[in-house]
PDB file of N, CA and C in Angstrom:
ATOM      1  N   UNK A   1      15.030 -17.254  82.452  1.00  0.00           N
ATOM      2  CA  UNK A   1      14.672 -16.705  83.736  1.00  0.00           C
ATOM      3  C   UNK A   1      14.200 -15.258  83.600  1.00  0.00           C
ATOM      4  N   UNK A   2      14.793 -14.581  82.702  1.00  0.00           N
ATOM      5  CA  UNK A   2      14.752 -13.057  82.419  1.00  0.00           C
ATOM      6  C   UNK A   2      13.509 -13.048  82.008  1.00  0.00           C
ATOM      7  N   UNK A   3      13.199 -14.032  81.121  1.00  0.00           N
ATOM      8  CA  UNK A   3      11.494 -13.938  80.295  1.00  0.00           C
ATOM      9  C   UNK A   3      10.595 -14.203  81.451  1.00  0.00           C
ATOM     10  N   UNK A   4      10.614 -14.510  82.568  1.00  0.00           N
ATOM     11  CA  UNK A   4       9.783 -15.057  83.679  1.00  0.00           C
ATOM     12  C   UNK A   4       9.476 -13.996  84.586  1.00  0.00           C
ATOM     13  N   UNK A   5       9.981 -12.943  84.126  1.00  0.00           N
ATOM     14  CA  UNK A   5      10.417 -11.488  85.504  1.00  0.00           C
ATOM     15  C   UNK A   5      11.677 -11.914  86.283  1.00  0.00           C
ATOM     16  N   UNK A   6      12.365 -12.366  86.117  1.00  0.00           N
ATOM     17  CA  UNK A   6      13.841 -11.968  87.077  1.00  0.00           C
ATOM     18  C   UNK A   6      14.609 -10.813  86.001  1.00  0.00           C
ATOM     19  N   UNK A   7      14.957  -9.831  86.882  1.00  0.00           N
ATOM     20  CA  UNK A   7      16.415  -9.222  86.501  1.00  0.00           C
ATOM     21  C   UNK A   7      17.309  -9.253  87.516  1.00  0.00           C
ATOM     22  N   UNK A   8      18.507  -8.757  86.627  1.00  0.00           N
ATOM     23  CA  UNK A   8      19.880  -8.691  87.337  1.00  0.00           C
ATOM     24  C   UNK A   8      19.796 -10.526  87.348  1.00  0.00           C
ATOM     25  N   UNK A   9      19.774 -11.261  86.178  1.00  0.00           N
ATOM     26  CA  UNK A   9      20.057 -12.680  86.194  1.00  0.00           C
ATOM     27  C   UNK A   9      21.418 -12.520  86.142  1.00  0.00           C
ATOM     28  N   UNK A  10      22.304 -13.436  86.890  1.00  0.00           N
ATOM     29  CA  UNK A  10      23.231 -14.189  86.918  1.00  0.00           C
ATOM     30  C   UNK A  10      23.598 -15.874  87.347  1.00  0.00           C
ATOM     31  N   UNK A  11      24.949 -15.949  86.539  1.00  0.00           N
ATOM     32  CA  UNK A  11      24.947 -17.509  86.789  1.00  0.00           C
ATOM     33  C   UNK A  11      26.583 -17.777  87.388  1.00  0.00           C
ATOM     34  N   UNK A  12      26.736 -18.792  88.201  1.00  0.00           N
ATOM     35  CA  UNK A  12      28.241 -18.689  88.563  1.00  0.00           C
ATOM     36  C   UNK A  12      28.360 -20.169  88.711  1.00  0.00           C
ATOM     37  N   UNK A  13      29.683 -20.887  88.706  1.00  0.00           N
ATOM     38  CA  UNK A  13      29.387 -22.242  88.823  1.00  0.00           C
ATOM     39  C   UNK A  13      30.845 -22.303  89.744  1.00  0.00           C
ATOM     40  N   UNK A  14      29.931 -23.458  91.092  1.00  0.00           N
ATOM     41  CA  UNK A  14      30.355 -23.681  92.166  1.00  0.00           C
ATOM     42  C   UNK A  14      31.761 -24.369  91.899  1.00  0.00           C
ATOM     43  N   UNK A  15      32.636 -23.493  93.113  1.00  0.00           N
ATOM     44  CA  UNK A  15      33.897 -23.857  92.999  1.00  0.00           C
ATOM     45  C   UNK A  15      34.138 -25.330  94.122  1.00  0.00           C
ATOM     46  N   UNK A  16      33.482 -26.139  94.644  1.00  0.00           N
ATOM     47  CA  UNK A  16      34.185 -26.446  95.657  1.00  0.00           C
ATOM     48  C   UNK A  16      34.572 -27.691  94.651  1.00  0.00           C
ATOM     49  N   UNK A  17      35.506 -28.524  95.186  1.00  0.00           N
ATOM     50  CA  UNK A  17      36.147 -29.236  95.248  1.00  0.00           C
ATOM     51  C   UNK A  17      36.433 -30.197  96.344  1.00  0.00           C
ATOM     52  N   UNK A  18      36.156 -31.780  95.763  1.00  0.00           N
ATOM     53  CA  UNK A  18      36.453 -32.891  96.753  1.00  0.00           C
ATOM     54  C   UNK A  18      37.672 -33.710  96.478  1.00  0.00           C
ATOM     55  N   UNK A  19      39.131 -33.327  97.654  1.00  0.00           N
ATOM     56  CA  UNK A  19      39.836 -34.392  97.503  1.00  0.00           C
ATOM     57  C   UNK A  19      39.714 -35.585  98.683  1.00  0.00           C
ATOM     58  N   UNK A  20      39.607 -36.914  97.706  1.00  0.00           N
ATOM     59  CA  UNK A  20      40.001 -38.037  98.718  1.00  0.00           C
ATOM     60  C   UNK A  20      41.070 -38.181  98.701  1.00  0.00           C
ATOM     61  N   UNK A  21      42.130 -38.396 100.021  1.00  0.00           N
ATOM     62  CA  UNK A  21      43.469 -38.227 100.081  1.00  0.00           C
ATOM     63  C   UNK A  21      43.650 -39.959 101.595  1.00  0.00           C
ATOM     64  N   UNK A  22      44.381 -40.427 101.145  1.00  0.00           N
ATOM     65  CA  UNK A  22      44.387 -41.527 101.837  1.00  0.00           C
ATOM     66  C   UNK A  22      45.178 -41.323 103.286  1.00  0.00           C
ATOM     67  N   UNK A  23      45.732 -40.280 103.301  1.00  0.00           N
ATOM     68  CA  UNK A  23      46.136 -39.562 104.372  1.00  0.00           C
ATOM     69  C   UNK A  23      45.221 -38.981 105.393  1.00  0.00           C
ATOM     70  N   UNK A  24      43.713 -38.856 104.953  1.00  0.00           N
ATOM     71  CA  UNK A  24      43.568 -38.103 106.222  1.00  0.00           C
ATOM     72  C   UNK A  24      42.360 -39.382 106.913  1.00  0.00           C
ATOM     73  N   UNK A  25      42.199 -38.439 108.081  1.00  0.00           N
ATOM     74  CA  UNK A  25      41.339 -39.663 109.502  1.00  0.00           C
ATOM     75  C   UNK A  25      40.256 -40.555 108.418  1.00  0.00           C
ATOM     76  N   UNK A  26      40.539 -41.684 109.175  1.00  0.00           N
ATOM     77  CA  UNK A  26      39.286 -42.752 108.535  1.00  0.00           C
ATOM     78  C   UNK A  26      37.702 -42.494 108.486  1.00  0.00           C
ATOM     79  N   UNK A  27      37.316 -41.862 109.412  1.00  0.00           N
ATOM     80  CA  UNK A  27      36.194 -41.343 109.176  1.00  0.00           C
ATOM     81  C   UNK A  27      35.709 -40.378 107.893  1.00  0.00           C
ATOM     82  N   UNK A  28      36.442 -39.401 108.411  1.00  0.00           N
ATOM     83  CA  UNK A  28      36.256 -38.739 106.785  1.00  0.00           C
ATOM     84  C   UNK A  28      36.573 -38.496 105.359  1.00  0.00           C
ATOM     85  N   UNK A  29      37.679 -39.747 106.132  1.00  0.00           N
ATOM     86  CA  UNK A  29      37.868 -40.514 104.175  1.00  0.00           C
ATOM     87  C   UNK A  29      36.314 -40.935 103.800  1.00  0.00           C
ATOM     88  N   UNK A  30      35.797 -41.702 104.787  1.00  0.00           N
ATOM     89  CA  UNK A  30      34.707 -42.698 104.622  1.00  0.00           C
ATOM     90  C   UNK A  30      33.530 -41.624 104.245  1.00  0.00           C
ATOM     91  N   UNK A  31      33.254 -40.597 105.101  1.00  0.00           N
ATOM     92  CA  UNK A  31      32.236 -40.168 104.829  1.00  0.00           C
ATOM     93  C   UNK A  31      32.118 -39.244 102.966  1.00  0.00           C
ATOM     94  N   UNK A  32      33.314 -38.874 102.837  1.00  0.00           N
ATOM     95  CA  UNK A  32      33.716 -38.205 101.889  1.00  0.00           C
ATOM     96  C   UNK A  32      33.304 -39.136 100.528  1.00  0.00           C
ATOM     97  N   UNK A  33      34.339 -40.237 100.464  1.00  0.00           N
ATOM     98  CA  UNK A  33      34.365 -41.682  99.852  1.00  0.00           C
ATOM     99  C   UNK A  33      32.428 -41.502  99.558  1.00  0.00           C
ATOM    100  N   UNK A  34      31.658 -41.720 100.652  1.00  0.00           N
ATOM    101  CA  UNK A  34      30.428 -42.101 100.636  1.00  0.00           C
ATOM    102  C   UNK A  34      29.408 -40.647  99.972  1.00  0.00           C
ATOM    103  N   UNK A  35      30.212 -39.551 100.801  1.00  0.00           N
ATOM    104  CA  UNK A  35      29.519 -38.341  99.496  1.00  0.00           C
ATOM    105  C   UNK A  35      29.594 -38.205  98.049  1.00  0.00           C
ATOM    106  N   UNK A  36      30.821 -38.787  97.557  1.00  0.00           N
ATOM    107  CA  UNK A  36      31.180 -38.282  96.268  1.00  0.00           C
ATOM    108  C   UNK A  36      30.077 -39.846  95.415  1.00  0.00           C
ATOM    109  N   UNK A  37      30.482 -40.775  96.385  1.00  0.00           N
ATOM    110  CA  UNK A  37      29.449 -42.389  95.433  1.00  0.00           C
ATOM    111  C   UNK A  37      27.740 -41.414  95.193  1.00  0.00           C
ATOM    112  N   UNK A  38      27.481 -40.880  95.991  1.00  0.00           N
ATOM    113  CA  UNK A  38      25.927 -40.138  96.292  1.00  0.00           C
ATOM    114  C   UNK A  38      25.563 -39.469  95.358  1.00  0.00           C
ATOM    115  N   UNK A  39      27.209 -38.870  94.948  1.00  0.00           N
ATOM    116  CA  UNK A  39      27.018 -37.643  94.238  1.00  0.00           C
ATOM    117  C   UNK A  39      26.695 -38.343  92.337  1.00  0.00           C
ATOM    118  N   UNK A  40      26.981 -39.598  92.144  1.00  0.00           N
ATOM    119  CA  UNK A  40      26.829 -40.443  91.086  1.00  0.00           C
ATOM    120  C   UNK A  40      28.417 -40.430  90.548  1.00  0.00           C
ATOM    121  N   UNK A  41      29.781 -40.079  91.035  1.00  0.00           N
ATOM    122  CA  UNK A  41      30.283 -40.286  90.336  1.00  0.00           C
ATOM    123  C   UNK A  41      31.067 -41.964  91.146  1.00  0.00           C
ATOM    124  N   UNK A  42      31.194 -42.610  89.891  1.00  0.00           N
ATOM    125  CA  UNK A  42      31.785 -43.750  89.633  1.00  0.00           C
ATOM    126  C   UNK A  42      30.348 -45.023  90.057  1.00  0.00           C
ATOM    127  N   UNK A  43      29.345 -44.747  90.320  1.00  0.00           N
ATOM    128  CA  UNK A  43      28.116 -45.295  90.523  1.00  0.00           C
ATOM    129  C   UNK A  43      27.769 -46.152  89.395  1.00  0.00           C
ATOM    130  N   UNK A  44      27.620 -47.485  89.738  1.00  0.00           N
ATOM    131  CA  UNK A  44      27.227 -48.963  88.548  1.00  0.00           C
ATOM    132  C   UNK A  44      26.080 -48.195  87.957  1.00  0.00           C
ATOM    133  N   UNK A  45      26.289 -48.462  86.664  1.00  0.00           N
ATOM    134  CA  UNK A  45      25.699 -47.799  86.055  1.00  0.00           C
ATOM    135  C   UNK A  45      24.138 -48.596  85.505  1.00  0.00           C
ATOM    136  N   UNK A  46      23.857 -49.421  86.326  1.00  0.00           N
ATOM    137  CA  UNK A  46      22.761 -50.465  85.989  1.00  0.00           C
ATOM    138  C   UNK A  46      23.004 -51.269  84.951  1.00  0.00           C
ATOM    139  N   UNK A  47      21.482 -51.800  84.392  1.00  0.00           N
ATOM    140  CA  UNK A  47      20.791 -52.497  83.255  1.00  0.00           C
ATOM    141  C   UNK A  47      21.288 -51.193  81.622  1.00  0.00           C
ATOM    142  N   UNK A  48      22.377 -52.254  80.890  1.00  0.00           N
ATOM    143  CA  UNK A  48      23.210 -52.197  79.886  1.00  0.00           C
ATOM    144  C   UNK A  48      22.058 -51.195  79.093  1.00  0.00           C
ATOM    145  N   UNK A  49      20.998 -52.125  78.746  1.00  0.00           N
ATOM    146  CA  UNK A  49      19.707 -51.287  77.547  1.00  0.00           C
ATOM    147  C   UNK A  49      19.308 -50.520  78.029  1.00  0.00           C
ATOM    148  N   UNK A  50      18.719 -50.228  79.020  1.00  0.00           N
ATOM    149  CA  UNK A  50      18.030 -48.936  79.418  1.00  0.00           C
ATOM    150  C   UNK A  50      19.375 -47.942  79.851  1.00  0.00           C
ATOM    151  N   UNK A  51      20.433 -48.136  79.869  1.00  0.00           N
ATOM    152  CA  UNK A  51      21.372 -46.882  79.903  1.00  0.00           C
ATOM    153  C   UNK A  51      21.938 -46.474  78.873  1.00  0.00           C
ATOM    154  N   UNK A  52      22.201 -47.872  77.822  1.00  0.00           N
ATOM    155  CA  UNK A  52      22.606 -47.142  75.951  1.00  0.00           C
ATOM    156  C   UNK A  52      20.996 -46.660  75.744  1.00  0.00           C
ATOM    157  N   UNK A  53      20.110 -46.948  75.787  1.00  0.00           N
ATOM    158  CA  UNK A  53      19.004 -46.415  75.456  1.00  0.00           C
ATOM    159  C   UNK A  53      18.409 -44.807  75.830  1.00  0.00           C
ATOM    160  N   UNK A  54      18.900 -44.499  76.691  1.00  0.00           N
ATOM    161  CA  UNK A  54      18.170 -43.508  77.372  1.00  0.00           C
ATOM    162  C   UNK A  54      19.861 -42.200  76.923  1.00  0.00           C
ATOM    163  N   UNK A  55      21.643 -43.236  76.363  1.00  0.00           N
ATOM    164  CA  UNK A  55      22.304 -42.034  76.089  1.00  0.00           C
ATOM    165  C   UNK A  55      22.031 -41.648  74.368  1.00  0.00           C
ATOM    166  N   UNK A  56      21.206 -43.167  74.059  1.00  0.00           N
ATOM    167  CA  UNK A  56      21.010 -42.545  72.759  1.00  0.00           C
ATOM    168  C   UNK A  56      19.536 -41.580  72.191  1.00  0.00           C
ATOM    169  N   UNK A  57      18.973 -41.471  73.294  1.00  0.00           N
ATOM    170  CA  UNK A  57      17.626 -40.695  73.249  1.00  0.00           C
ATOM    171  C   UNK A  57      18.009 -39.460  73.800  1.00  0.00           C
ATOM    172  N   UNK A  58      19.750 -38.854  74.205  1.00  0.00           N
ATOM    173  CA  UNK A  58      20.202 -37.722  74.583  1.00  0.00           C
ATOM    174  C   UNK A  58      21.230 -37.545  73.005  1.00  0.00           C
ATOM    175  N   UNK A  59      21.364 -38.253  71.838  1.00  0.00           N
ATOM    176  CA  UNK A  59      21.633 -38.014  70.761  1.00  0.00           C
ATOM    177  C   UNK A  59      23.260 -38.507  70.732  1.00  0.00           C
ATOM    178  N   UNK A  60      23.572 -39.694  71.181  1.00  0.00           N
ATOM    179  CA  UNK A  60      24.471 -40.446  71.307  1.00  0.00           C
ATOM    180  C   UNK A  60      24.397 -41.954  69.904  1.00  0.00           C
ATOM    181  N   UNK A  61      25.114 -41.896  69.293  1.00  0.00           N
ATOM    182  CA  UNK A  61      25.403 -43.364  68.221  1.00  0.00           C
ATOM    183  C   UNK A  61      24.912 -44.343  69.287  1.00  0.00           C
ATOM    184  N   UNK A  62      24.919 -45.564  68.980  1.00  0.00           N
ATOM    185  CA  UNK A  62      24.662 -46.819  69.304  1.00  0.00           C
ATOM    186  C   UNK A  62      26.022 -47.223  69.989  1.00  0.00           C
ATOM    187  N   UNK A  63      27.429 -47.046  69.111  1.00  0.00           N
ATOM    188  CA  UNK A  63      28.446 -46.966  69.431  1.00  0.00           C
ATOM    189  C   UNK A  63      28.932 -46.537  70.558  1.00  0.00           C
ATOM    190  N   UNK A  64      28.664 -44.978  70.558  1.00  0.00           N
ATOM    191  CA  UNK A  64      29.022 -44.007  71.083  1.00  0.00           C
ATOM    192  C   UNK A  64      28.641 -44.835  72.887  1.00  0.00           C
ATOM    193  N   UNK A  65      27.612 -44.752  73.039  1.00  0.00           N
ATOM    194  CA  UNK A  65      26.356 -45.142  74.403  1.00  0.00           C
ATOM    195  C   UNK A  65      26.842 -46.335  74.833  1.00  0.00           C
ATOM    196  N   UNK A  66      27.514 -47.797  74.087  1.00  0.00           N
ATOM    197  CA  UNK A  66      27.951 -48.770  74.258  1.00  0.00           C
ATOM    198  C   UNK A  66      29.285 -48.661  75.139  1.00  0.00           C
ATOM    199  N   UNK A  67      30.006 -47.967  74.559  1.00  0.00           N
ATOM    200  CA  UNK A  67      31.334 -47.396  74.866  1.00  0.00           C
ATOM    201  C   UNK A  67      31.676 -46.820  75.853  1.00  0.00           C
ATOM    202  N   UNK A  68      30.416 -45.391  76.375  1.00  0.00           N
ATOM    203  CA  UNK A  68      30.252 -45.143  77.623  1.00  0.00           C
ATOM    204  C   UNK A  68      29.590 -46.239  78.714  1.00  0.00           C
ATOM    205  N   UNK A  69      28.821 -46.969  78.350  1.00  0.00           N
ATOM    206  CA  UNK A  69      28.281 -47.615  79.442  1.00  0.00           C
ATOM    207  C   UNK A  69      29.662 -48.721  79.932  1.00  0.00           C
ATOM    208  N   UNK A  70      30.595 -48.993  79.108  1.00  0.00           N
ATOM    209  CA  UNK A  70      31.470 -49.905  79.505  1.00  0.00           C
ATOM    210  C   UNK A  70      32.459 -49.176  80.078  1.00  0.00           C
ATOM    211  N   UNK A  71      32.879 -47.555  80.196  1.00  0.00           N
ATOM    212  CA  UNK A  71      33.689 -46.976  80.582  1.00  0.00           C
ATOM    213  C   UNK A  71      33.464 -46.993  82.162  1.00  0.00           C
ATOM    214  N   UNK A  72      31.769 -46.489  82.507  1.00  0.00           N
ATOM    215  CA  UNK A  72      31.396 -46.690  83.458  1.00  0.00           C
ATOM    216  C   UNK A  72      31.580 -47.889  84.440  1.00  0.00           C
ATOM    217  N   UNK A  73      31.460 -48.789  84.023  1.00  0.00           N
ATOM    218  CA  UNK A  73      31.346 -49.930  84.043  1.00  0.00           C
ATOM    219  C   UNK A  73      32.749 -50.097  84.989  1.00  0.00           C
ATOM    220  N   UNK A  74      33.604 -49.880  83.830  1.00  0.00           N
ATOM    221  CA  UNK A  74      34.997 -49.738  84.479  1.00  0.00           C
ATOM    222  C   UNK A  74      35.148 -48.938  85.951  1.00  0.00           C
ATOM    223  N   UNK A  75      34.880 -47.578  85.591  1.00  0.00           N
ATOM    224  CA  UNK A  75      35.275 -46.977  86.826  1.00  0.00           C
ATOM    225  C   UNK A  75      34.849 -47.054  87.918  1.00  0.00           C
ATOM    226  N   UNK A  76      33.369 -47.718  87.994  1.00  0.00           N
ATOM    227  CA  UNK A  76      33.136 -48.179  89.072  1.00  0.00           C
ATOM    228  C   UNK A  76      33.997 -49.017  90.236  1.00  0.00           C
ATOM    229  N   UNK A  77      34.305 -49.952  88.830  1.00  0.00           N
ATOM    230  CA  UNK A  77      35.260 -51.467  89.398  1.00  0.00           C
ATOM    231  C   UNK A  77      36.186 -50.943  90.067  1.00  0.00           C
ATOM    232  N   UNK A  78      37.161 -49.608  89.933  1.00  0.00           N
ATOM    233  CA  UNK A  78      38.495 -49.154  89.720  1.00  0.00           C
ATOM    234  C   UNK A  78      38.549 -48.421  90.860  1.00  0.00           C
ATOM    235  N   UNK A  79      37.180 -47.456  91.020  1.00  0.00           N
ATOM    236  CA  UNK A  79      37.184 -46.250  92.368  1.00  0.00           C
ATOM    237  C   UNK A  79      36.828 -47.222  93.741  1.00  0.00           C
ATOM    238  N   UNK A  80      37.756 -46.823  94.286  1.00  0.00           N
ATOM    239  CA  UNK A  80      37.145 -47.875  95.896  1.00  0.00           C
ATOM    240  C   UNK A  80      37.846 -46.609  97.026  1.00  0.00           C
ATOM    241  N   UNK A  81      37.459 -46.565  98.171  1.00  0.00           N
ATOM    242  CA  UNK A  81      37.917 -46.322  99.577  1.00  0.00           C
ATOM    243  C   UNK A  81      39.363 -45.879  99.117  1.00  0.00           C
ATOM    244  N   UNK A  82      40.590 -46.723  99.102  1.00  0.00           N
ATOM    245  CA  UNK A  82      41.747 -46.261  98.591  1.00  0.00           C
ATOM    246  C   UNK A  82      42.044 -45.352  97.527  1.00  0.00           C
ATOM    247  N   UNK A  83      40.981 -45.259  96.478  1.00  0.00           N
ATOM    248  CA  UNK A  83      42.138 -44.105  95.589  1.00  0.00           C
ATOM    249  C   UNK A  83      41.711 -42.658  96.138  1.00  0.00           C
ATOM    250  N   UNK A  84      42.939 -42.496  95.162  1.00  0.00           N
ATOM    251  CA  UNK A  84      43.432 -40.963  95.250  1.00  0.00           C
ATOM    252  C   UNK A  84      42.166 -39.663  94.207  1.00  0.00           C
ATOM    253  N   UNK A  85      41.406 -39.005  94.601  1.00  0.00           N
ATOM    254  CA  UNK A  85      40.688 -38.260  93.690  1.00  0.00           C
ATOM    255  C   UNK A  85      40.719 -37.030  94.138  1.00  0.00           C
ATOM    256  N   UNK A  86      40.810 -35.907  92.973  1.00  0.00           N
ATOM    257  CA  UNK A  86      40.174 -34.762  93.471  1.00  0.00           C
ATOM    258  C   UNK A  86      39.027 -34.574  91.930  1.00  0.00           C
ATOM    259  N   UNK A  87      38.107 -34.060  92.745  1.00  0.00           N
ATOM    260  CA  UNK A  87      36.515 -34.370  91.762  1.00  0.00           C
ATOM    261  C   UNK A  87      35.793 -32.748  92.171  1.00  0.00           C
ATOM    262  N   UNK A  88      35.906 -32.245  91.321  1.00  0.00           N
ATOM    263  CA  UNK A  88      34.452 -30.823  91.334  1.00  0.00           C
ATOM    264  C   UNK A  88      33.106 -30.940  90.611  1.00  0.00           C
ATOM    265  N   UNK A  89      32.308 -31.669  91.329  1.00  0.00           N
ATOM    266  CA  UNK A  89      31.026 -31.432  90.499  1.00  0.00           C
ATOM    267  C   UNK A  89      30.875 -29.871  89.911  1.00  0.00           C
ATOM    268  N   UNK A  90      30.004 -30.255  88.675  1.00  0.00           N
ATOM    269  CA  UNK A  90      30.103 -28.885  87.760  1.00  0.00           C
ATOM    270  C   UNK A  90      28.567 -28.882  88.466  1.00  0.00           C
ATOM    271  N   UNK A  91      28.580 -27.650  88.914  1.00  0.00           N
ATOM    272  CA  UNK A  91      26.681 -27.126  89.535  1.00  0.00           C
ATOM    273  C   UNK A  91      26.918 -25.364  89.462  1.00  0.00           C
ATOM    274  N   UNK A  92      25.834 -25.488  88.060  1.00  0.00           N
ATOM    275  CA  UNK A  92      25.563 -23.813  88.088  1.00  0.00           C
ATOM    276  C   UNK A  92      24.953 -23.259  88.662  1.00  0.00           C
ATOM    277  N   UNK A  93      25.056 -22.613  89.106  1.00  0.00           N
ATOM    278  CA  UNK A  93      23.883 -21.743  90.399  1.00  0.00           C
ATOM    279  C   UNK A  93      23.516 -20.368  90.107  1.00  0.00           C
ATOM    280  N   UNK A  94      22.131 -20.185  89.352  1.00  0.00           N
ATOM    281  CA  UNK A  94      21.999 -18.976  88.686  1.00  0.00           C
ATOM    282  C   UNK A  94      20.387 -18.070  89.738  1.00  0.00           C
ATOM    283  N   UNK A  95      20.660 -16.911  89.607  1.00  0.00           N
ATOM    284  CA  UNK A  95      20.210 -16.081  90.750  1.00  0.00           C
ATOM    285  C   UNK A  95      19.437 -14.806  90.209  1.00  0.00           C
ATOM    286  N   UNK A  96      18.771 -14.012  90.700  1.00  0.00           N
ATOM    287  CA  UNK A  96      18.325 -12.564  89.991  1.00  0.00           C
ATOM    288  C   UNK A  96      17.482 -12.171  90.502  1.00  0.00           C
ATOM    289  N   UNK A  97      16.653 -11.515  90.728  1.00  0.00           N
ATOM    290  CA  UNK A  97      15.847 -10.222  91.898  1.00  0.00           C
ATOM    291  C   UNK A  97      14.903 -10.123  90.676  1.00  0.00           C
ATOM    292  N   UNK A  98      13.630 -10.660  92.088  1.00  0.00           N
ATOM    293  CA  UNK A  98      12.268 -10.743  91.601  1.00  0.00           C
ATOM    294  C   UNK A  98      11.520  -9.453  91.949  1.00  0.00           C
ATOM    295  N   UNK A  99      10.836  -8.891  90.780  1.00  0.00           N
ATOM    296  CA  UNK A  99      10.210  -7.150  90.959  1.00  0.00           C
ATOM    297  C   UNK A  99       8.912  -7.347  91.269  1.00  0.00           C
ATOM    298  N   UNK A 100       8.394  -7.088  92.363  1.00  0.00           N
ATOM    299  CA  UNK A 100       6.977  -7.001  92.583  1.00  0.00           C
ATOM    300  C   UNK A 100       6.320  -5.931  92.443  1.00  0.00           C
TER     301      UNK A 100
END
């Protein structure tokens, strides 16, 4: 960013945090439930080859990519409406003052 003309770059990574708690109103279990699926976590992870394919073209074993796609696989099956999560997407958010 610095090589582009920004100074005063900085980067900070967002604190929020999502708990699903089976305790609170049905609505915003639901809507919550339905943000975090959006957000890709616990999301079917499709067609088996094109997802070992595309973790081993990010420098993953054959192994390695097999292993994750079945983990996925799993947690999909596992996360529903009822459980219990607290989940922080990791999102860096980096900033700096453009000199004209």
């Amino acid at each position: 960013m610095s090589q582009l003309g920004l100074r005063n770059v900085q980067c900070r990574v967002s604190d929020k945090v999502n708990f699903l708690d089976q305790t609170m109103e049905q609505p915003d279990k639901e809507d919550l439930f339905r943000s975090i699926q959006a957000d890709g976590f616990a999301a079917k992870p499709g067609n088996q080859e094109q997802f070992v394919r595309s973790l081993e073209k990010r420098g993953l074993t054959p192994e390695e990519a097999r292993r994750q796609y079945e983990a996925e696989v799993l947690l999909s099956g596992l996360f529903n409406m009822d459980s219990y999560l607290a989940y922080a997407p990791g999102m860096k958010i980096s900033f700096g003052t453009v000199k004209r």
